[in-house]
PDB file of N, CA and C in Angstrom:
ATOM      1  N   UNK A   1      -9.159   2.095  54.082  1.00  0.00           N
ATOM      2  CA  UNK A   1      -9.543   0.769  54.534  1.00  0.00           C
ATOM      3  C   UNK A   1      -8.427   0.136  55.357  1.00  0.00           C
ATOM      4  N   UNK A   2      -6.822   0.190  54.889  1.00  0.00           N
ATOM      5  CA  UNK A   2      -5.944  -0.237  55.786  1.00  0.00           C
ATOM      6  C   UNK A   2      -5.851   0.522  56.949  1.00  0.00           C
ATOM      7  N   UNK A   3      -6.398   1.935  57.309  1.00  0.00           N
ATOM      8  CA  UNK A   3      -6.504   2.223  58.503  1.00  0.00           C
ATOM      9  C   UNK A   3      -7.202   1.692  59.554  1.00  0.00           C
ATOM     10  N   UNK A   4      -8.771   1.658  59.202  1.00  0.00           N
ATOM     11  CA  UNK A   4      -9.352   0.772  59.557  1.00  0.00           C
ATOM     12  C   UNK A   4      -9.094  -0.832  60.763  1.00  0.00           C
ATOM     13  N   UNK A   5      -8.106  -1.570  59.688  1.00  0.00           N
ATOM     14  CA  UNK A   5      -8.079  -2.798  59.748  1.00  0.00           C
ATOM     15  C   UNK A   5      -6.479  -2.411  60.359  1.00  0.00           C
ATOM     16  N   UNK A   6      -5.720  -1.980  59.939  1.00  0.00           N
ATOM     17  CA  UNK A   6      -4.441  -2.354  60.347  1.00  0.00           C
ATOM     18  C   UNK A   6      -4.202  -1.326  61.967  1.00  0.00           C
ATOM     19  N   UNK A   7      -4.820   0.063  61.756  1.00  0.00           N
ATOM     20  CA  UNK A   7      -4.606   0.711  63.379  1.00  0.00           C
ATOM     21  C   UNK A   7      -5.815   0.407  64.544  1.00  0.00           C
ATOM     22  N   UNK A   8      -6.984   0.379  63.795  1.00  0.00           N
ATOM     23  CA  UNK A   8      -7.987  -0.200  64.847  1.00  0.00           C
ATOM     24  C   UNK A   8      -8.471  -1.529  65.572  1.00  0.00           C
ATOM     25  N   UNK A   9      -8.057  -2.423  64.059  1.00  0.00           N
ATOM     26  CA  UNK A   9      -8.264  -3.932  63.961  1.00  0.00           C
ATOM     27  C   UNK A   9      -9.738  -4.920  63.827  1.00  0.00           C
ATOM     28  N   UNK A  10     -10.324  -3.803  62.698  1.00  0.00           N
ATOM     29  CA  UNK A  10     -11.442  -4.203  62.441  1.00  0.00           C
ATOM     30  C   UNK A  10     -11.244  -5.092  61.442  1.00  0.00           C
ATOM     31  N   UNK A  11     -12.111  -5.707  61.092  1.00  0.00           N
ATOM     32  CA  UNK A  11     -12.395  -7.432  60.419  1.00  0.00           C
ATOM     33  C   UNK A  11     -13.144  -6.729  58.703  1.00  0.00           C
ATOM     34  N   UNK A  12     -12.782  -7.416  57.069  1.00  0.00           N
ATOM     35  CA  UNK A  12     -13.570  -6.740  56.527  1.00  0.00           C
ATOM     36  C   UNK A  12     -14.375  -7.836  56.692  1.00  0.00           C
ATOM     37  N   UNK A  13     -15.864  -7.010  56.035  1.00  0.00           N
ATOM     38  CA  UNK A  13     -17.178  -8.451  56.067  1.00  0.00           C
ATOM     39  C   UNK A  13     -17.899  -7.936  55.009  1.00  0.00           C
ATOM     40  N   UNK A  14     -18.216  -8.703  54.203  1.00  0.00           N
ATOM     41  CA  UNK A  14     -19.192  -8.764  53.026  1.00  0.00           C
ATOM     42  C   UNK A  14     -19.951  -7.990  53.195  1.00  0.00           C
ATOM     43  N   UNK A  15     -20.399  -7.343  52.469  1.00  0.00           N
ATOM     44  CA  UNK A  15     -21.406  -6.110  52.162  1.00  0.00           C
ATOM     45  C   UNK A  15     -22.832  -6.920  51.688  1.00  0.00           C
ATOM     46  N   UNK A  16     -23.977  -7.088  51.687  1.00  0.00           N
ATOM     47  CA  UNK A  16     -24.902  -7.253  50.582  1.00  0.00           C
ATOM     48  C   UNK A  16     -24.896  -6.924  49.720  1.00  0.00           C
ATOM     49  N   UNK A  17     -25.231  -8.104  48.755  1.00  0.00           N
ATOM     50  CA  UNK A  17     -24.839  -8.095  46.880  1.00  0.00           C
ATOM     51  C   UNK A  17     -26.290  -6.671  46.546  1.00  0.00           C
ATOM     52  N   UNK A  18     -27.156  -6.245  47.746  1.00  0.00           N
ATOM     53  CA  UNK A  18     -28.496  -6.015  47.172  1.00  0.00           C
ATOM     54  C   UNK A  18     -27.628  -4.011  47.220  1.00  0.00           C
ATOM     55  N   UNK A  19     -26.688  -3.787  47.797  1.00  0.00           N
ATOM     56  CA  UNK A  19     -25.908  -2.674  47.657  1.00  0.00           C
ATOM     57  C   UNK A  19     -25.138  -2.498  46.776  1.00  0.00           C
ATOM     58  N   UNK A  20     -25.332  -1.544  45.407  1.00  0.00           N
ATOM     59  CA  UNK A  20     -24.768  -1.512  44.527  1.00  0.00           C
ATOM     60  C   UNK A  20     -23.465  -0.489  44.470  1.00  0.00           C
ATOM     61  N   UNK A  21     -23.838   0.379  45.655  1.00  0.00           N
ATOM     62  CA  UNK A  21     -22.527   1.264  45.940  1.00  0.00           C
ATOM     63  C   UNK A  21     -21.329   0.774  46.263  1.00  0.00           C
ATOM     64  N   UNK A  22     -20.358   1.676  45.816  1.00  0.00           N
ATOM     65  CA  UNK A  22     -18.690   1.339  46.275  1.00  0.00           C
ATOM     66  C   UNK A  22     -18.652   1.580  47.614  1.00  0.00           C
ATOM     67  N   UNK A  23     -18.291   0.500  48.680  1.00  0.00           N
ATOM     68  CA  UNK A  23     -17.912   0.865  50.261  1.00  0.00           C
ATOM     69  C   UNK A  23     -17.611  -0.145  50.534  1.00  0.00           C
ATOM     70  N   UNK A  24     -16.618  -0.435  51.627  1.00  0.00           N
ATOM     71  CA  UNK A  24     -15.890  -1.469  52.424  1.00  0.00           C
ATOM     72  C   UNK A  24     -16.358  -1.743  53.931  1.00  0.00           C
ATOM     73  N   UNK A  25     -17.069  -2.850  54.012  1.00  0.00           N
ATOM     74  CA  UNK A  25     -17.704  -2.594  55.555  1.00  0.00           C
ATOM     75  C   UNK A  25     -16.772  -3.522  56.190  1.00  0.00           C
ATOM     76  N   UNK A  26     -17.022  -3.109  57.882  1.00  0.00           N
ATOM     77  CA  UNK A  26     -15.499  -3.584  58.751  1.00  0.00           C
ATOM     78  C   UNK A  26     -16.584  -4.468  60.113  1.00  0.00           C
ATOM     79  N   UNK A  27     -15.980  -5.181  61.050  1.00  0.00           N
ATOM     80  CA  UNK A  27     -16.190  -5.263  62.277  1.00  0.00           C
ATOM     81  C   UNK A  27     -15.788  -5.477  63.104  1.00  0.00           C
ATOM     82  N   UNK A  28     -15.959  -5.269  64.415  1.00  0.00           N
ATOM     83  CA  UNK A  28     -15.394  -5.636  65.334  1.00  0.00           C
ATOM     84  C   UNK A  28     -16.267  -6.590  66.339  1.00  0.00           C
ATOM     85  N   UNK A  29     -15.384  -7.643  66.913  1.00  0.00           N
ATOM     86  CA  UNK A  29     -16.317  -8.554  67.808  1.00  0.00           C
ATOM     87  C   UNK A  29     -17.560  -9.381  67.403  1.00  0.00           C
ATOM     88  N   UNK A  30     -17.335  -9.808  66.109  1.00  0.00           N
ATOM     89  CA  UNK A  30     -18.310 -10.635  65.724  1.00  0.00           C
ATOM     90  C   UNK A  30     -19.581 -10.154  65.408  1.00  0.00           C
ATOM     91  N   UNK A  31     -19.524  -8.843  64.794  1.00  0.00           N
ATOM     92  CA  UNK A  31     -20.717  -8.079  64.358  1.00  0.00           C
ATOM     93  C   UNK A  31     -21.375  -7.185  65.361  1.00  0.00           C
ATOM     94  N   UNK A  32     -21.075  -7.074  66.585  1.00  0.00           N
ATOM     95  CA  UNK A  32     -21.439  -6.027  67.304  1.00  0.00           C
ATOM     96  C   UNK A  32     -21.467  -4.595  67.018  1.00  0.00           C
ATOM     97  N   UNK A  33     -20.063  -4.535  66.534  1.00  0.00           N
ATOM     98  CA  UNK A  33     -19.513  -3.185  65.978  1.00  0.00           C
ATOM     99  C   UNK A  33     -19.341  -3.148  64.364  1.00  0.00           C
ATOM    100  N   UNK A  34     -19.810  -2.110  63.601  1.00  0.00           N
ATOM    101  CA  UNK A  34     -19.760  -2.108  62.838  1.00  0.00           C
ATOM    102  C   UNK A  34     -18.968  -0.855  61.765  1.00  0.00           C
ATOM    103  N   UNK A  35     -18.507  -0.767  60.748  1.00  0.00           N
ATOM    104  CA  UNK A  35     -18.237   0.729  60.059  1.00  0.00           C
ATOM    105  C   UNK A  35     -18.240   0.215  58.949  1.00  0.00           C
ATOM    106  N   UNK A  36     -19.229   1.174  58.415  1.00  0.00           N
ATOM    107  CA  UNK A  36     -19.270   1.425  56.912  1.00  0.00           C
ATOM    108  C   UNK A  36     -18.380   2.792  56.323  1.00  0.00           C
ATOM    109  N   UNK A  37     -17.267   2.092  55.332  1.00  0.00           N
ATOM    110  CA  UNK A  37     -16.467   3.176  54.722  1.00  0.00           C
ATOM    111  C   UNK A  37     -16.889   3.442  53.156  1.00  0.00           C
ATOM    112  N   UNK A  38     -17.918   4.713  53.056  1.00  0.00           N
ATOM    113  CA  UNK A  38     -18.493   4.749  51.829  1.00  0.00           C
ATOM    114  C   UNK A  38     -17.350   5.370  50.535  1.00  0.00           C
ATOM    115  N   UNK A  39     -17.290   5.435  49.659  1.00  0.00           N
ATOM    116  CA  UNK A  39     -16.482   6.256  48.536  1.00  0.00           C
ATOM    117  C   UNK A  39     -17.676   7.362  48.518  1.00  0.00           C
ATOM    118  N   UNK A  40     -16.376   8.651  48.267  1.00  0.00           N
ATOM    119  CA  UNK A  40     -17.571   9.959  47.986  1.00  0.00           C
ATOM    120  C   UNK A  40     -17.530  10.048  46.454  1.00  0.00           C
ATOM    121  N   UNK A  41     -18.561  10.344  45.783  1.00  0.00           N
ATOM    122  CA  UNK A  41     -18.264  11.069  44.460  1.00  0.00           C
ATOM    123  C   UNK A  41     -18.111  12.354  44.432  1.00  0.00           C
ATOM    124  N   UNK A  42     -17.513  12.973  45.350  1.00  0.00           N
ATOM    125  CA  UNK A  42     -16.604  14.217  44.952  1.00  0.00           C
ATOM    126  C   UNK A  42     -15.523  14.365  45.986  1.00  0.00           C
ATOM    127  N   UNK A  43     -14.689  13.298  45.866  1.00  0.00           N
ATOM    128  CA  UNK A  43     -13.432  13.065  46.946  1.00  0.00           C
ATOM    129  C   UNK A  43     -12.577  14.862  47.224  1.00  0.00           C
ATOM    130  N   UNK A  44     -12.994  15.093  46.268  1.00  0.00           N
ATOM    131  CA  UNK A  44     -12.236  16.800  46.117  1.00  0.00           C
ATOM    132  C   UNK A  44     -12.875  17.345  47.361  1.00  0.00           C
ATOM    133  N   UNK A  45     -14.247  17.321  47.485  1.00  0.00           N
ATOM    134  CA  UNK A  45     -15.042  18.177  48.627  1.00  0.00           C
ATOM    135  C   UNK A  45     -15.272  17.498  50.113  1.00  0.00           C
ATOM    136  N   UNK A  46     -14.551  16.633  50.244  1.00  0.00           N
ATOM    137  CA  UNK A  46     -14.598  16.015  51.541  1.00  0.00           C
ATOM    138  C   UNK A  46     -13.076  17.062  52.310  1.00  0.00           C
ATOM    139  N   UNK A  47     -14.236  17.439  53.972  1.00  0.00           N
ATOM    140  CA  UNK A  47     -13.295  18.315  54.617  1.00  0.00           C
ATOM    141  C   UNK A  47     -12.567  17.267  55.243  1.00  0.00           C
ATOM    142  N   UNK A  48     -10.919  17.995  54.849  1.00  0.00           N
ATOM    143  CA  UNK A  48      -9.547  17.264  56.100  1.00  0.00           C
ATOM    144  C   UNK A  48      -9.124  18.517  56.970  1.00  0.00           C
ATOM    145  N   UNK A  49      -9.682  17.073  58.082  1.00  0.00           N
ATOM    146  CA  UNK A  49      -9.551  18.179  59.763  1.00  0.00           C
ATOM    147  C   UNK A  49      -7.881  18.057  60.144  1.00  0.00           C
ATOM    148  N   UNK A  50      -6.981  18.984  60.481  1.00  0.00           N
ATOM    149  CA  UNK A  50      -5.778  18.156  60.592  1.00  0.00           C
ATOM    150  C   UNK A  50      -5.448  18.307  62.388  1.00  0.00           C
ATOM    151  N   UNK A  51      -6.116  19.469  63.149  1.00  0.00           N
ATOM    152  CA  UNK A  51      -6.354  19.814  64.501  1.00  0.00           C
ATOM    153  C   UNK A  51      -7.118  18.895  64.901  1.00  0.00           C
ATOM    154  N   UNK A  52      -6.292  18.540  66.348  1.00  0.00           N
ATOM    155  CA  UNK A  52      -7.032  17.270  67.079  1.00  0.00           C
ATOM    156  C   UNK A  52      -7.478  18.306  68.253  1.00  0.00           C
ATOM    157  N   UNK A  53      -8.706  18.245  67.817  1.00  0.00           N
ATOM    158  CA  UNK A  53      -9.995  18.863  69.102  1.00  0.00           C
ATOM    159  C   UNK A  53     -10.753  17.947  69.559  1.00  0.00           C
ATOM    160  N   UNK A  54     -10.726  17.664  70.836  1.00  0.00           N
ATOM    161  CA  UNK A  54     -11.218  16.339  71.495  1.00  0.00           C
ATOM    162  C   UNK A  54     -12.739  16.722  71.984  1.00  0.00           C
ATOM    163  N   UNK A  55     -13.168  17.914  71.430  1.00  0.00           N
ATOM    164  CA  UNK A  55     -14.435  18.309  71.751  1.00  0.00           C
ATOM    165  C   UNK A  55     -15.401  18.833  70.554  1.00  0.00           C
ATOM    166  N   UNK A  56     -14.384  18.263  69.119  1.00  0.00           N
ATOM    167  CA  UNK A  56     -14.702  18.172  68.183  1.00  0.00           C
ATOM    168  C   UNK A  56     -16.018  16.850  67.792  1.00  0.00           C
ATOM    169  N   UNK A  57     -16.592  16.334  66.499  1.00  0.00           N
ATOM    170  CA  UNK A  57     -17.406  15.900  66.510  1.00  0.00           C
ATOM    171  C   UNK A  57     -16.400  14.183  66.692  1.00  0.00           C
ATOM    172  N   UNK A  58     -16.594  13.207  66.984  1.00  0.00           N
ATOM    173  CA  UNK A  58     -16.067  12.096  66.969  1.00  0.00           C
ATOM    174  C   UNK A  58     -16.970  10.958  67.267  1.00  0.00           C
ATOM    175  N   UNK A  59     -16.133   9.823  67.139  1.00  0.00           N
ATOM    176  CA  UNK A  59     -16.588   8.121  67.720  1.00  0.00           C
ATOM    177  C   UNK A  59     -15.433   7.901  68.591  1.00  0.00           C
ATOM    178  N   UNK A  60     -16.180   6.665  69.369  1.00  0.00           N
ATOM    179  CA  UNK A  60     -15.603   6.709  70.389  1.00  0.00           C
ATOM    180  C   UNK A  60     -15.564   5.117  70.800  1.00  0.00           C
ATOM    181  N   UNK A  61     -14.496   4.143  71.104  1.00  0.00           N
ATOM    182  CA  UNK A  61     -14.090   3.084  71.101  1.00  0.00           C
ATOM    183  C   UNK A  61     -13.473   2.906  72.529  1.00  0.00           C
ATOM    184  N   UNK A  62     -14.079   1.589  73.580  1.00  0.00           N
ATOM    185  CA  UNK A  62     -13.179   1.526  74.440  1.00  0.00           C
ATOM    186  C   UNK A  62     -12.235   0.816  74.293  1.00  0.00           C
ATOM    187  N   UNK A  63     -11.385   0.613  74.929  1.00  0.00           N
ATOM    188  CA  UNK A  63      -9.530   0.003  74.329  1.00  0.00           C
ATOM    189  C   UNK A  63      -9.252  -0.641  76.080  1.00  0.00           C
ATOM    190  N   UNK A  64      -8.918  -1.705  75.880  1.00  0.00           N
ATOM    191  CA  UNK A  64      -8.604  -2.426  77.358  1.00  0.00           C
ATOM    192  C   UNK A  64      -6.941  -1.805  77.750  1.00  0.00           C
ATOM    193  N   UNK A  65      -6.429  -1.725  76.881  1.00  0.00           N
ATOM    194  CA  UNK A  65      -5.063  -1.193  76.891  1.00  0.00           C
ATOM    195  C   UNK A  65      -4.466  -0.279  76.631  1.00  0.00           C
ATOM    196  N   UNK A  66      -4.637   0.795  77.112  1.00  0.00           N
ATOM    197  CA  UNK A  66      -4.208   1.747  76.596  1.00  0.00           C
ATOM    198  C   UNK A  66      -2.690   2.212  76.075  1.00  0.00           C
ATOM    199  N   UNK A  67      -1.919   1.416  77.060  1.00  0.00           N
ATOM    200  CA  UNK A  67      -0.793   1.766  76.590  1.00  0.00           C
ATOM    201  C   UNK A  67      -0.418   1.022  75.758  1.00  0.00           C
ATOM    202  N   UNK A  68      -0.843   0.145  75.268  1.00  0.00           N
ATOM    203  CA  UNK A  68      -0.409  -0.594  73.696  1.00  0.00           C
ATOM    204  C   UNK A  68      -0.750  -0.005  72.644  1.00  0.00           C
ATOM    205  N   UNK A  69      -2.320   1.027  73.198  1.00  0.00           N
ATOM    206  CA  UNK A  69      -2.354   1.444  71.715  1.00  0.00           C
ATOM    207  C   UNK A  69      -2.219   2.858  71.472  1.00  0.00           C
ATOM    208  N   UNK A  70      -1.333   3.326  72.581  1.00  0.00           N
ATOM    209  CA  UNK A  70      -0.276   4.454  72.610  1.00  0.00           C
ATOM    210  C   UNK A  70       0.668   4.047  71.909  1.00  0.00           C
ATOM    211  N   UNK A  71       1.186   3.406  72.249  1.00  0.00           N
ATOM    212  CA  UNK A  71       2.650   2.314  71.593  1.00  0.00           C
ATOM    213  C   UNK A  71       2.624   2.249  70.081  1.00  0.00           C
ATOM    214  N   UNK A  72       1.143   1.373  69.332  1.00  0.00           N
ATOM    215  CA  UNK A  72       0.716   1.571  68.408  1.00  0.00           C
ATOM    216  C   UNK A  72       0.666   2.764  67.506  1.00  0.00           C
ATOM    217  N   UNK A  73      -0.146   3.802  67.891  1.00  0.00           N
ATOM    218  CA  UNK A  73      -0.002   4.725  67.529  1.00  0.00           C
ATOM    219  C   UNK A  73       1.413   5.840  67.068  1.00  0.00           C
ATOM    220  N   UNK A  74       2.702   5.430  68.290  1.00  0.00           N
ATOM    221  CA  UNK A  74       3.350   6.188  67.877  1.00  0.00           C
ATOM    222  C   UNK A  74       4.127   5.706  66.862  1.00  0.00           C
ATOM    223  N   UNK A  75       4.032   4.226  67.010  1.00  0.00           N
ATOM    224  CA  UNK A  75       4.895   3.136  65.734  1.00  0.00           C
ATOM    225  C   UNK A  75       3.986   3.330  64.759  1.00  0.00           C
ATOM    226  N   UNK A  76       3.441   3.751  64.281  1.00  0.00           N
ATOM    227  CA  UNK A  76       2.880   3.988  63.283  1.00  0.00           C
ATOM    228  C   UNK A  76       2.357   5.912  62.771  1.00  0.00           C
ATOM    229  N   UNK A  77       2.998   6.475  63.742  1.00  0.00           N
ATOM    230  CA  UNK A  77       3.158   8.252  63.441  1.00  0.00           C
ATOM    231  C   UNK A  77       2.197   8.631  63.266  1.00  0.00           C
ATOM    232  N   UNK A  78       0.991   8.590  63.801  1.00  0.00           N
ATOM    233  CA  UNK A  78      -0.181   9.072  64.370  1.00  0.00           C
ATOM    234  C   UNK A  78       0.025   9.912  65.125  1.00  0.00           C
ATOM    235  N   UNK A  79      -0.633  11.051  65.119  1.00  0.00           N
ATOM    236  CA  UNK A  79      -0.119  12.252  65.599  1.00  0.00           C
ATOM    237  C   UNK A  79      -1.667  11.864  66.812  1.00  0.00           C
ATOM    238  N   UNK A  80      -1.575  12.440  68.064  1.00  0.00           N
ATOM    239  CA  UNK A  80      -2.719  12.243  69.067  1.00  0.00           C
ATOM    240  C   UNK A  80      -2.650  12.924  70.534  1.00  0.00           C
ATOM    241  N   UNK A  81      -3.448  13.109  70.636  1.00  0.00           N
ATOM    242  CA  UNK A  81      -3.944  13.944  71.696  1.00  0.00           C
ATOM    243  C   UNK A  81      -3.943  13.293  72.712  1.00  0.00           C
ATOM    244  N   UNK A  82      -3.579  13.049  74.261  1.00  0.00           N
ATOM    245  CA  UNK A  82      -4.249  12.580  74.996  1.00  0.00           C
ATOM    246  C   UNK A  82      -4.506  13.333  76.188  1.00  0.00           C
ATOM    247  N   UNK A  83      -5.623  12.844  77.190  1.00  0.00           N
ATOM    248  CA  UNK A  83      -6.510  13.681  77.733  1.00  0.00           C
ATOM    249  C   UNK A  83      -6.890  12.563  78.937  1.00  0.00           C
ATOM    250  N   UNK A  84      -6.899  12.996  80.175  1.00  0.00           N
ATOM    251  CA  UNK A  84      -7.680  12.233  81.341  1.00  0.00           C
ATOM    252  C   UNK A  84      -8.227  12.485  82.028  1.00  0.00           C
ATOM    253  N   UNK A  85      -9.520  12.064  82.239  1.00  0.00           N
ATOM    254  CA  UNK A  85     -10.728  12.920  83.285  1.00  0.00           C
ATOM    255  C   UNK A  85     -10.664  11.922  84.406  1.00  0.00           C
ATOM    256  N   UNK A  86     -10.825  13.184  85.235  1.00  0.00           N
ATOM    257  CA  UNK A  86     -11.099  12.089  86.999  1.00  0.00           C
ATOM    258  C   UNK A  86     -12.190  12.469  87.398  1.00  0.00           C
ATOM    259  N   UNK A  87     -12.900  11.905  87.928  1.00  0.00           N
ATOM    260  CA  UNK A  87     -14.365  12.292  88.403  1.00  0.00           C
ATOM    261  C   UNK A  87     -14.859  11.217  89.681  1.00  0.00           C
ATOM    262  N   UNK A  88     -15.163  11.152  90.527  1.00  0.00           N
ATOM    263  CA  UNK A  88     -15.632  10.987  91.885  1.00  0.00           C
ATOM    264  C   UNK A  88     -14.633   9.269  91.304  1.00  0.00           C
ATOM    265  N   UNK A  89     -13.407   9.073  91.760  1.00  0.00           N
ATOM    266  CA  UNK A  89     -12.529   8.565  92.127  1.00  0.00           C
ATOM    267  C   UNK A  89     -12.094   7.778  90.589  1.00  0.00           C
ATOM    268  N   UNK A  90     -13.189   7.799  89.926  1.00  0.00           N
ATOM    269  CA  UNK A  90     -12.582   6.943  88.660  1.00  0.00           C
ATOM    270  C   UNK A  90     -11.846   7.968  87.554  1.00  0.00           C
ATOM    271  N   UNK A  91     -10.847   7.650  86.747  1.00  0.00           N
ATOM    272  CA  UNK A  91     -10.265   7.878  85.862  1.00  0.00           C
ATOM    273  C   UNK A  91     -10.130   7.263  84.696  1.00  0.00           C
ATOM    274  N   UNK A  92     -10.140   7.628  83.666  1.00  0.00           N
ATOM    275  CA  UNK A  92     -10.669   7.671  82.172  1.00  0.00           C
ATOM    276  C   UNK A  92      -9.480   8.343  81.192  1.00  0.00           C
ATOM    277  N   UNK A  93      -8.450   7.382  80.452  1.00  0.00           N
ATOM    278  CA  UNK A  93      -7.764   8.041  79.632  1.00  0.00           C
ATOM    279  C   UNK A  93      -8.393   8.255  78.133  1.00  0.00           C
ATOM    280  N   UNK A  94      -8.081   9.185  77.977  1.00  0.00           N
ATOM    281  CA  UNK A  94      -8.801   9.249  76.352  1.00  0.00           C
ATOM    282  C   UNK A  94      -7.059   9.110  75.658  1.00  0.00           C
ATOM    283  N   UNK A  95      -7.883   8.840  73.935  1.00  0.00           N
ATOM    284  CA  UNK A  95      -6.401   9.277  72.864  1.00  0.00           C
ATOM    285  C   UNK A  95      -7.569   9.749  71.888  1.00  0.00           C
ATOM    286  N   UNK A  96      -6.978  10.834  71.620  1.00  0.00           N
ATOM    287  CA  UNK A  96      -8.130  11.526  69.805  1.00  0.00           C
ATOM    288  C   UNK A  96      -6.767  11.760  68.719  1.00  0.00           C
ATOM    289  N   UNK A  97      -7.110  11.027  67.755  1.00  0.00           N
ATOM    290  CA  UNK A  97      -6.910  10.817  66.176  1.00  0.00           C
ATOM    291  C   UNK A  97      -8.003  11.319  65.177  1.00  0.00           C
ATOM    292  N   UNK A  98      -7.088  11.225  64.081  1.00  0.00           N
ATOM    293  CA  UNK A  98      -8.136  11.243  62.605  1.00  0.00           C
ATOM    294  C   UNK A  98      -7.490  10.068  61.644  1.00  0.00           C
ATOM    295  N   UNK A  99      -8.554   9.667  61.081  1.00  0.00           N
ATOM    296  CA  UNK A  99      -8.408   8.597  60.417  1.00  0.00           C
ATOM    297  C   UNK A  99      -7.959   9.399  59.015  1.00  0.00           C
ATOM    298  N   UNK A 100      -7.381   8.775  58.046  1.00  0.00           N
ATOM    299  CA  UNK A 100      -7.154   9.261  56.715  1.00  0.00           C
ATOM    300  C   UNK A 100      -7.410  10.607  56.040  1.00  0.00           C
ATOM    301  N   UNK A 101      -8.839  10.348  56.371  1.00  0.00           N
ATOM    302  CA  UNK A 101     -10.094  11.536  55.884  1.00  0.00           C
ATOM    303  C   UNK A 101     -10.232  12.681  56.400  1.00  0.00           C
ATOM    304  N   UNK A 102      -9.548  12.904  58.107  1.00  0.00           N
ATOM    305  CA  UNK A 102      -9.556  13.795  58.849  1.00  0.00           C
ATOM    306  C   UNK A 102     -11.016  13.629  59.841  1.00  0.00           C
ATOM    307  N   UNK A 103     -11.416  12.380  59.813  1.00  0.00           N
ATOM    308  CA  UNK A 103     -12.686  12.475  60.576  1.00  0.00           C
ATOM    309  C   UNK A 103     -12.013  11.847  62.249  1.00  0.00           C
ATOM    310  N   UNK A 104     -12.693  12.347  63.368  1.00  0.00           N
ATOM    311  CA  UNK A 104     -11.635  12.328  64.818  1.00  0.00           C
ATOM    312  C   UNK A 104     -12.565  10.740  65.321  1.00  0.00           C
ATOM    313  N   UNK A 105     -11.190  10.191  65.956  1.00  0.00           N
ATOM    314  CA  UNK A 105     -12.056   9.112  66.553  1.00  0.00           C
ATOM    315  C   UNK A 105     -10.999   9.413  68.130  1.00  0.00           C
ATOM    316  N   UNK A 106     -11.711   8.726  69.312  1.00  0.00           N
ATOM    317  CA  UNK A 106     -11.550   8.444  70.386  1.00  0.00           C
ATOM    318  C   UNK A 106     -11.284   7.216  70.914  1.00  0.00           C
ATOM    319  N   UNK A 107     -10.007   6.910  71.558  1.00  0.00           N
ATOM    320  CA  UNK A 107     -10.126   5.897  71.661  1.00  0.00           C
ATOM    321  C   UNK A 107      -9.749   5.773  73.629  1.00  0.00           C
ATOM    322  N   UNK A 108     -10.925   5.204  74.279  1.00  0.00           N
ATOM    323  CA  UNK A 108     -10.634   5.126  76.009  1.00  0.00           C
ATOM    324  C   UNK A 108     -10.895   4.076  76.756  1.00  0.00           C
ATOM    325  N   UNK A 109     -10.818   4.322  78.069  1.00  0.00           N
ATOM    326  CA  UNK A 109     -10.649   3.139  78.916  1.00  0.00           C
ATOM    327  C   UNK A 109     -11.703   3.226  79.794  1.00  0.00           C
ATOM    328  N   UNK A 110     -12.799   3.768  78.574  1.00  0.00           N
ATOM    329  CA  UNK A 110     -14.342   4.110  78.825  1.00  0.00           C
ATOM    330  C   UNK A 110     -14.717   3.142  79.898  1.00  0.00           C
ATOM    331  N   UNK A 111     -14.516   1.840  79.777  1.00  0.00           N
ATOM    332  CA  UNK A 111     -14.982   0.557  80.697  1.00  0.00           C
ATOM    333  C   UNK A 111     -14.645   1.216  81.953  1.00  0.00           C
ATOM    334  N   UNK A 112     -14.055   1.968  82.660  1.00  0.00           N
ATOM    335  CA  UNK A 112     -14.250   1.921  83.831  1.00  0.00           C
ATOM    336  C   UNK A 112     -15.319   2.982  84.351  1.00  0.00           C
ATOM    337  N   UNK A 113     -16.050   3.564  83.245  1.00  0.00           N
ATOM    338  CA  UNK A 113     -17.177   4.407  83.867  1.00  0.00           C
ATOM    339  C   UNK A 113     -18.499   3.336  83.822  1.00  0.00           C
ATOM    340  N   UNK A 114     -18.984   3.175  84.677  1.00  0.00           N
ATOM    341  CA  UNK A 114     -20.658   2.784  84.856  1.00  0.00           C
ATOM    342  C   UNK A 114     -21.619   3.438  84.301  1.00  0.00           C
ATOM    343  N   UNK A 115     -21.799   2.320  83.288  1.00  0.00           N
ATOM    344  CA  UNK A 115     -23.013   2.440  82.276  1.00  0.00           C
ATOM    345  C   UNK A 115     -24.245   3.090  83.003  1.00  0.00           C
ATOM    346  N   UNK A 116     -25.066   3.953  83.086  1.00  0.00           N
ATOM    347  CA  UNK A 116     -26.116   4.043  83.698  1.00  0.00           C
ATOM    348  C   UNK A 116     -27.284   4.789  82.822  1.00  0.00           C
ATOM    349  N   UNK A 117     -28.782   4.064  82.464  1.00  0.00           N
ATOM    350  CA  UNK A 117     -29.173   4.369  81.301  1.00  0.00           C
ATOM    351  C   UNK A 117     -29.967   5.085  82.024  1.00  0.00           C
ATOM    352  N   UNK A 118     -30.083   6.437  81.062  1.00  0.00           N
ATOM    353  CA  UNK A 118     -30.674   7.562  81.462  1.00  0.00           C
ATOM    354  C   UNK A 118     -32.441   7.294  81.370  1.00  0.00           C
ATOM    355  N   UNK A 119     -32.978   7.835  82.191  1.00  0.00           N
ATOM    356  CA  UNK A 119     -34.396   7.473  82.086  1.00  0.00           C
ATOM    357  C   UNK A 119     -35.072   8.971  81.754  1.00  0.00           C
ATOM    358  N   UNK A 120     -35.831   8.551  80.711  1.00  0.00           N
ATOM    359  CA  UNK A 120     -37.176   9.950  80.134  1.00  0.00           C
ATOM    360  C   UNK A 120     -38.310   9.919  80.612  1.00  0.00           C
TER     361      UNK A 120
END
């Protein structure tokens, strides 16, 4: 949960009383963003990834700053990957981490790619 809140800077927020399970829910931006951090009942069998594969399964967060939360990261010994794609003139830094658990998150400067919603 202090990962969460202290390297990402998510908010905690009340859970519903109508959820009787153990979990800590977070947000970002006034409820837009959300994470639910459940407890496992068999903490023994949860896999820790310790290889940062950026083509591994992940989430993915854009970050206005990247180099602060490079900065961040290394003040706080986060081990991380980083990675930059160029593609018809725009550029895109990525950083890939694992949170506690070994699950990979992404964090980029996604905002400068154009949203464009795919049509079916």
């Amino acid at each position: 949960m202090r990962f969460y809140k202290n390297v990402l800077g998510f908010i905690p927020i009340r859970k519903s009383k109508s959820l009787t399970f153990e979990g800590a829910w977070y947000s970002l931006f006034l409820l837009s963003i959300g994470i639910h951090l459940l407890y496992s009942q068999e903490p023994d069998k949860v896999l820790t990834k310790t290889m940062i594969d950026s083509k591994d399964h992940h989430i993915s967060f854009h970050c206005s700053n990247m180099v602060l939360m490079e900065k961040n990261l290394e003040k706080m010994d986060i081990s991380f990957l980083k990675t930059i794609i160029k593609h018809g003139g725009i550029q895109v830094e990525q950083v890939f981490f694992h949170d506690p658990n070994g699950f990979m998150i992404e964090i980029c400067s996604c905002g400068n790619i154009p949203a464009v919603p795919m049509i079916e």
